[in-house]
C-alpha atoms as a PDB file:
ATOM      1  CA  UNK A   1       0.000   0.000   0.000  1.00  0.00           C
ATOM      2  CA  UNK A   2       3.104   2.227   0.931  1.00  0.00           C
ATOM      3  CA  UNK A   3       4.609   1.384  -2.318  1.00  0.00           C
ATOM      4  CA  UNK A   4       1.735   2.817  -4.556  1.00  0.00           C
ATOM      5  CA  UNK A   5       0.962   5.712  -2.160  1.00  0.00           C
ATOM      6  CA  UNK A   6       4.343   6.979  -2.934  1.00  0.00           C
ATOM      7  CA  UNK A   7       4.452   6.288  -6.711  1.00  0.00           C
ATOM      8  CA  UNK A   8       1.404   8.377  -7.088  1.00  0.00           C
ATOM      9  CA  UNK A   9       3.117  10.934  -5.186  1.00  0.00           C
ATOM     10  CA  UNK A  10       6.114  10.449  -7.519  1.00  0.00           C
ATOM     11  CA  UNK A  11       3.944  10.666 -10.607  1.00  0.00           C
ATOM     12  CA  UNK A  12       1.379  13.718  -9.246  1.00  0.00           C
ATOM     13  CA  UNK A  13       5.372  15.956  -8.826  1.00  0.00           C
ATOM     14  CA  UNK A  14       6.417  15.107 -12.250  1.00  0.00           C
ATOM     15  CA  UNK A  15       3.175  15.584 -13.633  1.00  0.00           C
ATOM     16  CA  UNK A  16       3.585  19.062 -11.719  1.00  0.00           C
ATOM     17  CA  UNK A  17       6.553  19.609 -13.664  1.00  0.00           C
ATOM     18  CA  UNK A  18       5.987  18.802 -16.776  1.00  0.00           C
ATOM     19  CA  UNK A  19       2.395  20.659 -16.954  1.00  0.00           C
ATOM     20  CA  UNK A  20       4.291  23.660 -15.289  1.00  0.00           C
ATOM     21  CA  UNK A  21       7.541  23.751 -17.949  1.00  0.00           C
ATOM     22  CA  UNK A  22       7.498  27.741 -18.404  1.00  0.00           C
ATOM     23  CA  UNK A  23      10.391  29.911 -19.557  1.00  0.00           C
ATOM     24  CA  UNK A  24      12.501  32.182 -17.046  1.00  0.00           C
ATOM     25  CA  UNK A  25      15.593  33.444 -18.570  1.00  0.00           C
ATOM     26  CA  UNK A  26      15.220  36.162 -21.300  1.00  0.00           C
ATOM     27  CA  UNK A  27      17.499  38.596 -21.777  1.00  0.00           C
ATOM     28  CA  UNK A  28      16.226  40.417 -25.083  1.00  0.00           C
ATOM     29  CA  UNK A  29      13.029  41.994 -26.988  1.00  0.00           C
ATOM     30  CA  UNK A  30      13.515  39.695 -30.136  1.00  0.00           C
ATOM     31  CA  UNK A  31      13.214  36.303 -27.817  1.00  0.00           C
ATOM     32  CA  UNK A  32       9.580  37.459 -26.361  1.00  0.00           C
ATOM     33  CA  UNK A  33       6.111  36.731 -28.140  1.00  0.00           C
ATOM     34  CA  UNK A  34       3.746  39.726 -26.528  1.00  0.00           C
ATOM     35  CA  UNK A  35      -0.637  39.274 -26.056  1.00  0.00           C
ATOM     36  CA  UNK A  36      -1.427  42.289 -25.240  1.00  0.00           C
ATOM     37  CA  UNK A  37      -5.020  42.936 -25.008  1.00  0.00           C
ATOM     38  CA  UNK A  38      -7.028  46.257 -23.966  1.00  0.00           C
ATOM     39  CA  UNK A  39     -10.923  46.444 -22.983  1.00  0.00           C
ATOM     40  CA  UNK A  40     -12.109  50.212 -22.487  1.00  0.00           C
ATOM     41  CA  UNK A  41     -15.335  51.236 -21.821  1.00  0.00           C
ATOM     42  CA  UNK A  42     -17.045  53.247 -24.810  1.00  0.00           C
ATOM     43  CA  UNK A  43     -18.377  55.818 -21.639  1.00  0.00           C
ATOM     44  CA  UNK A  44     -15.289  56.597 -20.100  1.00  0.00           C
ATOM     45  CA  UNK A  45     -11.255  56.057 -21.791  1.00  0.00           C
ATOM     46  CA  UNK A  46     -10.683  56.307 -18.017  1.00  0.00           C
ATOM     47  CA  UNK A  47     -12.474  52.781 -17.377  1.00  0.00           C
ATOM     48  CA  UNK A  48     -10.468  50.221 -18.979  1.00  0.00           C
ATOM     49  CA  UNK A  49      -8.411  47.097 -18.474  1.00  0.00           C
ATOM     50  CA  UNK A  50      -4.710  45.977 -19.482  1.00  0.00           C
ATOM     51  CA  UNK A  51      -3.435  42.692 -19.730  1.00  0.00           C
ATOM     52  CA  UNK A  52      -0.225  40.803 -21.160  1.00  0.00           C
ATOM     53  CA  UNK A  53       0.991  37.833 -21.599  1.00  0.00           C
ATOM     54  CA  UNK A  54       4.320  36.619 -22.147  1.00  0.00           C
ATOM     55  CA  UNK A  55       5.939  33.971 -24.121  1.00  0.00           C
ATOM     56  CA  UNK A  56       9.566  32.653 -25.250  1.00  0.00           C
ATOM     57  CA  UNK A  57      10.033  31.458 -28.932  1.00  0.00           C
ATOM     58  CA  UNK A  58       8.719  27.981 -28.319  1.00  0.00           C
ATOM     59  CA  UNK A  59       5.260  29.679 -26.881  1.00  0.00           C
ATOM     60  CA  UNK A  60       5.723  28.847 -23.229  1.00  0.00           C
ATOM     61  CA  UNK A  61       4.610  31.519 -21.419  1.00  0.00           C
ATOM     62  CA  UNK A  62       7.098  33.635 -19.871  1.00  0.00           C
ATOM     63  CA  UNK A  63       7.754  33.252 -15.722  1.00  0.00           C
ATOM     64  CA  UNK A  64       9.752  36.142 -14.248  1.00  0.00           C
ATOM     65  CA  UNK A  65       8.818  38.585 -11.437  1.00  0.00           C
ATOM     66  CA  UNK A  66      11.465  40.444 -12.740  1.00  0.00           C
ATOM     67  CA  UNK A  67      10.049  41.503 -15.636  1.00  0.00           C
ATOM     68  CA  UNK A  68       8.137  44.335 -15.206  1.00  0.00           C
ATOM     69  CA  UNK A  69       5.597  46.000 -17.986  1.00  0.00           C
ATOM     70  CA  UNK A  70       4.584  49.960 -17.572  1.00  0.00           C
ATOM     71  CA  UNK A  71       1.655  51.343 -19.229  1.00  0.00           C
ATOM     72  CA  UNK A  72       1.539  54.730 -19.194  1.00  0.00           C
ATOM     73  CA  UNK A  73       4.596  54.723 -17.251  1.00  0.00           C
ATOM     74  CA  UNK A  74       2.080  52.821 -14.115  1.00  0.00           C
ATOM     75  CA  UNK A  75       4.058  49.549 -13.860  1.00  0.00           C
ATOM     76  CA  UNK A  76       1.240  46.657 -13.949  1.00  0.00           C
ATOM     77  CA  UNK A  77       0.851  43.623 -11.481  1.00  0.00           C
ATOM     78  CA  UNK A  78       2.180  40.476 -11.872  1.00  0.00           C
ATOM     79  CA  UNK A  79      -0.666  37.795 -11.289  1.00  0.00           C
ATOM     80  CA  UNK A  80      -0.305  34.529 -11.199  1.00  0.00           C
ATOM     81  CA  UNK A  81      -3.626  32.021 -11.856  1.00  0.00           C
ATOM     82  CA  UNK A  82      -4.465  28.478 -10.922  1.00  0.00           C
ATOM     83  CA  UNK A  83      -5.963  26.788 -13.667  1.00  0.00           C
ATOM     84  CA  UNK A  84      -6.370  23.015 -13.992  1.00  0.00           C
ATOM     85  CA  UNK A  85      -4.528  19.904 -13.355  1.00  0.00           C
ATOM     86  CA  UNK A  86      -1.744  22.056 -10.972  1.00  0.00           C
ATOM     87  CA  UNK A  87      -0.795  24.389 -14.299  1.00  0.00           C
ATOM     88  CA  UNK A  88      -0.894  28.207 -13.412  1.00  0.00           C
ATOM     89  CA  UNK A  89      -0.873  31.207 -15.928  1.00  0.00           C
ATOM     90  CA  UNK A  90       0.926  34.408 -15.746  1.00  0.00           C
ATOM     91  CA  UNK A  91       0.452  37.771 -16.925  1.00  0.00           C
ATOM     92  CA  UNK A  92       0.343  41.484 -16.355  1.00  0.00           C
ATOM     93  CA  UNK A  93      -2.823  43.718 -15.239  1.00  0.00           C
ATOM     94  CA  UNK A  94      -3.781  46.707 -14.239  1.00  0.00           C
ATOM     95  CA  UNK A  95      -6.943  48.953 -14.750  1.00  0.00           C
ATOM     96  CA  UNK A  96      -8.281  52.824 -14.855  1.00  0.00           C
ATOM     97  CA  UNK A  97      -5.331  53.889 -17.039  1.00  0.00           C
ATOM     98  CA  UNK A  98      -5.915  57.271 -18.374  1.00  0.00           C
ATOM     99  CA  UNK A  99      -5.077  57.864 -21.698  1.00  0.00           C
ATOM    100  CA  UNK A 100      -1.870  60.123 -22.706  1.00  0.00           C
ATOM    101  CA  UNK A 101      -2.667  62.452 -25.489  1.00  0.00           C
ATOM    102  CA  UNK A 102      -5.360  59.988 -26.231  1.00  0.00           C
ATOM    103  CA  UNK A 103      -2.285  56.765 -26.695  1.00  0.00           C
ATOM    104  CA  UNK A 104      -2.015  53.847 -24.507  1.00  0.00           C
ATOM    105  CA  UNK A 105       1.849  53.073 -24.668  1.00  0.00           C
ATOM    106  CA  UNK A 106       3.559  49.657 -23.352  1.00  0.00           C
ATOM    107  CA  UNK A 107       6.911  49.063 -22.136  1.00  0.00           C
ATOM    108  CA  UNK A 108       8.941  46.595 -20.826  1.00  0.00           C
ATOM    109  CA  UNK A 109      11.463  46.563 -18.760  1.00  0.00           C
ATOM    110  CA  UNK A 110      13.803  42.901 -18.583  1.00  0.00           C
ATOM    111  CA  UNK A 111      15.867  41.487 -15.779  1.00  0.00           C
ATOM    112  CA  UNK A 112      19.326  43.120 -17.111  1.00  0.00           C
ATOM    113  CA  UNK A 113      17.811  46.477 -16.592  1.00  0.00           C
ATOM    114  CA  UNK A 114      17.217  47.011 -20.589  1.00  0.00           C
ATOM    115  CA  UNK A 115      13.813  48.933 -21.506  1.00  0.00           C
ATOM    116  CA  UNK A 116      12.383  48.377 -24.360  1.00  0.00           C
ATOM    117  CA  UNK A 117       8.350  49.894 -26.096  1.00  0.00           C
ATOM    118  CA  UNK A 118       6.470  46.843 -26.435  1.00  0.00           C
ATOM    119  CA  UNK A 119       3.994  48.883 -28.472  1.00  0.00           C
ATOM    120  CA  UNK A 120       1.336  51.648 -28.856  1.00  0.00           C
ATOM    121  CA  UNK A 121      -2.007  52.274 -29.452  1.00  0.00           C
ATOM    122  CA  UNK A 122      -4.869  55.399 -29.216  1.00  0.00           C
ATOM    123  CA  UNK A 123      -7.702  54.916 -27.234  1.00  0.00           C
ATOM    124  CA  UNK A 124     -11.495  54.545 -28.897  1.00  0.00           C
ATOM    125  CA  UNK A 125     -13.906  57.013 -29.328  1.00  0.00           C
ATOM    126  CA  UNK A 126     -16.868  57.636 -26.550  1.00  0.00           C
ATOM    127  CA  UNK A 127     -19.824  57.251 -28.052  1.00  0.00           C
ATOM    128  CA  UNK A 128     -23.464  57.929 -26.420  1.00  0.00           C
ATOM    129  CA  UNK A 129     -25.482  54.357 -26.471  1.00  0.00           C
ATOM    130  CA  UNK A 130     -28.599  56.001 -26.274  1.00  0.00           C
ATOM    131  CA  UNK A 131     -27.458  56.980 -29.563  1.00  0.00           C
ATOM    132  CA  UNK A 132     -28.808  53.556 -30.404  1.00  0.00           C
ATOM    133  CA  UNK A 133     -32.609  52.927 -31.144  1.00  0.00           C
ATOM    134  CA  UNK A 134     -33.911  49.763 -30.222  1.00  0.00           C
ATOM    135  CA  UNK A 135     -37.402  48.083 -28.859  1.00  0.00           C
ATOM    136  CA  UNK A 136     -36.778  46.415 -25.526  1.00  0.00           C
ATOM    137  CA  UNK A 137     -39.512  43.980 -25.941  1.00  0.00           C
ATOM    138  CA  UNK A 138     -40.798  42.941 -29.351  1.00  0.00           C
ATOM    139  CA  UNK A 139     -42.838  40.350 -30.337  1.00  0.00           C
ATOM    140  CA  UNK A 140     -41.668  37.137 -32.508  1.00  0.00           C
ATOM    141  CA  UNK A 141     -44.426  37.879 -35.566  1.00  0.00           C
ATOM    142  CA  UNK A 142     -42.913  40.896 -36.643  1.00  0.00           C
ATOM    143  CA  UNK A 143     -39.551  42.252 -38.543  1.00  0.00           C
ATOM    144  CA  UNK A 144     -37.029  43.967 -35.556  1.00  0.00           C
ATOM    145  CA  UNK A 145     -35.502  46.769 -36.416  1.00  0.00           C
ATOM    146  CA  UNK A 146     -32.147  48.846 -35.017  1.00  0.00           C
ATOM    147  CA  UNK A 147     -30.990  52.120 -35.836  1.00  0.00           C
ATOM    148  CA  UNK A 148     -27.877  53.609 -34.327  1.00  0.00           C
ATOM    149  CA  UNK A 149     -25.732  56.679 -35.114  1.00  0.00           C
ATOM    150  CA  UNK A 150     -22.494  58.934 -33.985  1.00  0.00           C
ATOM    151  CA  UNK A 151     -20.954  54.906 -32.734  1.00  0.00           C
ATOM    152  CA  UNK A 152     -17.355  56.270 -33.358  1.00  0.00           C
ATOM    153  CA  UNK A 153     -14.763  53.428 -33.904  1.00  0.00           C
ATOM    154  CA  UNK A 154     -17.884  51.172 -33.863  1.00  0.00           C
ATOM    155  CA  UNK A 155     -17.674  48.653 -36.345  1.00  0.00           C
ATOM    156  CA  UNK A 156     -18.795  45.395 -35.564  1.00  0.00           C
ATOM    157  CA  UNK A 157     -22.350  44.051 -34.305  1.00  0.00           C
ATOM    158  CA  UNK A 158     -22.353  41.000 -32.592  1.00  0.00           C
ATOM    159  CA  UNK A 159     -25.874  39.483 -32.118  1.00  0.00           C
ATOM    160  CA  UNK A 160     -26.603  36.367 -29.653  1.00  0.00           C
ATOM    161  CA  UNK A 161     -29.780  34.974 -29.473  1.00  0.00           C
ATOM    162  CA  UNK A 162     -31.218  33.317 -26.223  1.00  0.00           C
ATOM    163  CA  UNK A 163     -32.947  29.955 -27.190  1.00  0.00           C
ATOM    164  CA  UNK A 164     -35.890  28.566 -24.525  1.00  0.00           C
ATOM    165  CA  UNK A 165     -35.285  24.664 -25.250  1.00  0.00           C
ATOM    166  CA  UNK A 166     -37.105  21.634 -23.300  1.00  0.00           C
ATOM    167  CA  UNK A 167     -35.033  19.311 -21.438  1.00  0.00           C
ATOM    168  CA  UNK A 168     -35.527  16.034 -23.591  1.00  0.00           C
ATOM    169  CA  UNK A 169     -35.113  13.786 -20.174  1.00  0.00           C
ATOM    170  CA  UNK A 170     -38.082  15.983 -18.109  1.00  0.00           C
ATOM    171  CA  UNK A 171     -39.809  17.702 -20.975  1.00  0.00           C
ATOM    172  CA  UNK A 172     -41.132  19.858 -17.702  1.00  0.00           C
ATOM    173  CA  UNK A 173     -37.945  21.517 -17.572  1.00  0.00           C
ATOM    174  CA  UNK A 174     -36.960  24.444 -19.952  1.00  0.00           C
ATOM    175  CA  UNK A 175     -33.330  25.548 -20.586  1.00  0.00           C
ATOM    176  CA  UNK A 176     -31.805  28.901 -21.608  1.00  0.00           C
ATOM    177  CA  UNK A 177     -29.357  28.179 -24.724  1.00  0.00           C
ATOM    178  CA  UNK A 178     -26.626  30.612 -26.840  1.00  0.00           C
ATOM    179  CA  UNK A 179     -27.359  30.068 -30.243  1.00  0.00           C
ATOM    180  CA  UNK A 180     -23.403  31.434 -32.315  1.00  0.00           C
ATOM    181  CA  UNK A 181     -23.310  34.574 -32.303  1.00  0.00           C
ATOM    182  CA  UNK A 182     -23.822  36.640 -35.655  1.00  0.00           C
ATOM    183  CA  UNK A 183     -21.288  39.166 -36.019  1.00  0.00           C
ATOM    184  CA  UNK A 184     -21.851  41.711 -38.339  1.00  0.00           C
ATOM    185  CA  UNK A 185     -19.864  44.265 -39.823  1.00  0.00           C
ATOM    186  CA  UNK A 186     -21.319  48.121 -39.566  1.00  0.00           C
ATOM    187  CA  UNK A 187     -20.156  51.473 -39.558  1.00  0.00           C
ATOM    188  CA  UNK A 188     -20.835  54.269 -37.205  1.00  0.00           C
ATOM    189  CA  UNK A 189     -24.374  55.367 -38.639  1.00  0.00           C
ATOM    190  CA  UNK A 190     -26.896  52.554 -39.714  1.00  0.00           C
ATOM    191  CA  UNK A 191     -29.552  50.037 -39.557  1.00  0.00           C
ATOM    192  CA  UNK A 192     -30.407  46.904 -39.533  1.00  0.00           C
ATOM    193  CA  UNK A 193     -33.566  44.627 -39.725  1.00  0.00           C
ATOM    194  CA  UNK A 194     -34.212  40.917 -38.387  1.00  0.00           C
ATOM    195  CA  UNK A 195     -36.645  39.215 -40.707  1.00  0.00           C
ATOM    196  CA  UNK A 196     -39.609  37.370 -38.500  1.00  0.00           C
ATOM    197  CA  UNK A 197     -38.329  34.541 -40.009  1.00  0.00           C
ATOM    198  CA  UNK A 198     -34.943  34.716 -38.505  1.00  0.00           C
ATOM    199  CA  UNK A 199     -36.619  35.374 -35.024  1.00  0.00           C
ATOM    200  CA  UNK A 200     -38.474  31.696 -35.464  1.00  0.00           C
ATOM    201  CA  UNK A 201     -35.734  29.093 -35.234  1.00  0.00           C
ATOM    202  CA  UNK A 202     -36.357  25.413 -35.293  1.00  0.00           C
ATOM    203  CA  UNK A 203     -35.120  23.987 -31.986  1.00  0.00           C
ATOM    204  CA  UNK A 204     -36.651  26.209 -29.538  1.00  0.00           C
ATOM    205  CA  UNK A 205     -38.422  29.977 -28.826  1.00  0.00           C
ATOM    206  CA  UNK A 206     -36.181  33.141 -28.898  1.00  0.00           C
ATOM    207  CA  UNK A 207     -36.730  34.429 -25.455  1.00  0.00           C
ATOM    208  CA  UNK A 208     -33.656  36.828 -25.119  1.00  0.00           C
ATOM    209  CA  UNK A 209     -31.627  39.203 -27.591  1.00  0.00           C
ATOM    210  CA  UNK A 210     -28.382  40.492 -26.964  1.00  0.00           C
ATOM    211  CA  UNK A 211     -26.656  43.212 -29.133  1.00  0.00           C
ATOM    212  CA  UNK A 212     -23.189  44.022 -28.825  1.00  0.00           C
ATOM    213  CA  UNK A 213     -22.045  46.990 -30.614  1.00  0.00           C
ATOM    214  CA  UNK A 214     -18.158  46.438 -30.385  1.00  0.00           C
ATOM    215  CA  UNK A 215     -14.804  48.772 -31.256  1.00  0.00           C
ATOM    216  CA  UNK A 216     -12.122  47.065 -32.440  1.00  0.00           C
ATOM    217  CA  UNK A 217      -8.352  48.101 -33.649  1.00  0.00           C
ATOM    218  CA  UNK A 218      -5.093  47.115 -33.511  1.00  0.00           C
ATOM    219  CA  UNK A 219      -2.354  48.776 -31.988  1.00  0.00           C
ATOM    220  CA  UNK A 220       1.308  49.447 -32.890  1.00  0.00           C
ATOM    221  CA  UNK A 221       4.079  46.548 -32.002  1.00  0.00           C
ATOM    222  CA  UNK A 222       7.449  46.617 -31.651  1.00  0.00           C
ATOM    223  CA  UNK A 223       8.719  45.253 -34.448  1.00  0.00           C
ATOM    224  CA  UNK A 224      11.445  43.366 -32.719  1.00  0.00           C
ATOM    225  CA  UNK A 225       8.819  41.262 -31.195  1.00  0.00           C
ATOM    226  CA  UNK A 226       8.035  37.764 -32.377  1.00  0.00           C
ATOM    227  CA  UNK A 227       6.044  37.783 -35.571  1.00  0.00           C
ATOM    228  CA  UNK A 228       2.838  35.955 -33.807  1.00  0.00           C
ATOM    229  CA  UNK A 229       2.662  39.445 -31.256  1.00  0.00           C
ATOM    230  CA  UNK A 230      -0.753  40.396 -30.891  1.00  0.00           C
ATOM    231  CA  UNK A 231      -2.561  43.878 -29.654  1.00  0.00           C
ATOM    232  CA  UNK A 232      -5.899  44.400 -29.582  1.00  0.00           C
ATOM    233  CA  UNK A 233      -8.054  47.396 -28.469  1.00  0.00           C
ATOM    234  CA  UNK A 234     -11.872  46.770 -28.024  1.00  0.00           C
ATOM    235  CA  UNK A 235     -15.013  47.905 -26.148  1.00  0.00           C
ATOM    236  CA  UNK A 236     -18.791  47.609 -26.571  1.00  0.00           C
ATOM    237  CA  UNK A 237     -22.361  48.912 -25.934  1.00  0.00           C
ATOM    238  CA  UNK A 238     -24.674  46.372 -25.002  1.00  0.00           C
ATOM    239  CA  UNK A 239     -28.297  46.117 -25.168  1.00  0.00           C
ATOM    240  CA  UNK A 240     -31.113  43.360 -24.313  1.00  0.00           C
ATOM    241  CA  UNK A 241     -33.963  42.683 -25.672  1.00  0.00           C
ATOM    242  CA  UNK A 242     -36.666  40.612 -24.315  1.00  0.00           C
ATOM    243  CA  UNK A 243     -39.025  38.605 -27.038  1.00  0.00           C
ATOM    244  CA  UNK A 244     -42.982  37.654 -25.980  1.00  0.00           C
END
């Protein structure tokens, strides 16, 4: 019994290790693979969110408190995650970052001192969401309609319908399901109408309506980083609408 209480000991620590194989010594911009991803509120360039994450040229993620990443020149926290199976993730946040002549600009600093701009990008318009006109109940026989205008830097609509669907064990029991979202692309003036038709769909009732008007651009890497380096700006109005 002894014997086999320590082997799966033995095997939980290397499975520990091997799950947890992250990369610790970089000592230059060119070796680093950057995620860098930016949610700000369409309201208020005041209320937003920073995050980055790290990774070495084979795509482990990067693990060193030493590393430090400034945005704005306000350096960001280091968090560490617990996700499944003993792994843990690693990145960089911080939040309410005003914007500096309307930029958000990244830097890094490594553990031999050297500072380097991870990249650059300006902050999204404010728009007014009542700017958007919408029912927020409608019934299912009729063609729904959406007009919006003055959505600066708007230019996606994501739509995600709200299925009612019976359980097929206890046909007493209903269920809420996400149909895929539709994602459509718009400018900052427009319209858009949802056929009945669309509203009737063949394995359940619409009951809910979600409409996600989202901002999105890309910022400005450095273009020492690895090739795969990602930055992303976005933000949304949402609205809900109820269907009898």
């Amino acid at each position: 019994m002894k014997i086999i209480r320590y082997l799966l000991v033995f095997l939980c620590i290397c499975f520990t290790f091997i799950s947890c194989e992250k990369s610790t010594k970089i000592t230059d911009i060119s070796e680093i693979k950057a995620k860098i991803e930016i949610y700000q509120s369409l309201s208020d360039k005041n209320d937003n969110t920073v995050s980055v994450i790290l990774y070495d040229k084979k795509n482990k993620e990067i693990v060193n408190k030493s590393i430090n990443i400034f945005v704005n020149g306000r350096k960001a926290d280091y968090k560490v995650i617990q996700s499944l199976y003993y792994s843990k993730n690693y990145y960089y946040r911080t939040e309410n970052i005003p914007p500096e002549n309307d930029m958000y600009e990244l830097k890094i600093q490594l553990p031999n001192e050297k500072k380097f701009l991870l990249g650059s990008g300006s902050a999204l318009a404010l728009s007014n969401p009542d700017k958007i006109i919408y029912n927020k109940t409608a019934p299912l026989n009729k063609d729904y309609s959406i007009q919006w205008s003055d959505l600066y830097d708007v230019n996606h609509l994501n739509i995600t319908k709200s299925v009612q669907v019976e359980n097929t064990q206890d046909p007493t029991i209903t269920m809420l399901v996400d149909e895929p979202d539709d994602i459509i692309n718009i400018t900052s003036n427009g319209n858009y109408v949802l056929k009945k038709e669309k509203l009737n769909l063949p394995n359940g009732k619409l009951r809910m309506m979600i409409l996600k008007f989202t901002a999105k651009k890309t910022g400005t890497l450095n273009p020492d980083l690895l090739k795969e380096s990602t930055f992303v700006i976005d933000g949304n109005h949402q609205k809900l609408i109820d269907f009898k």
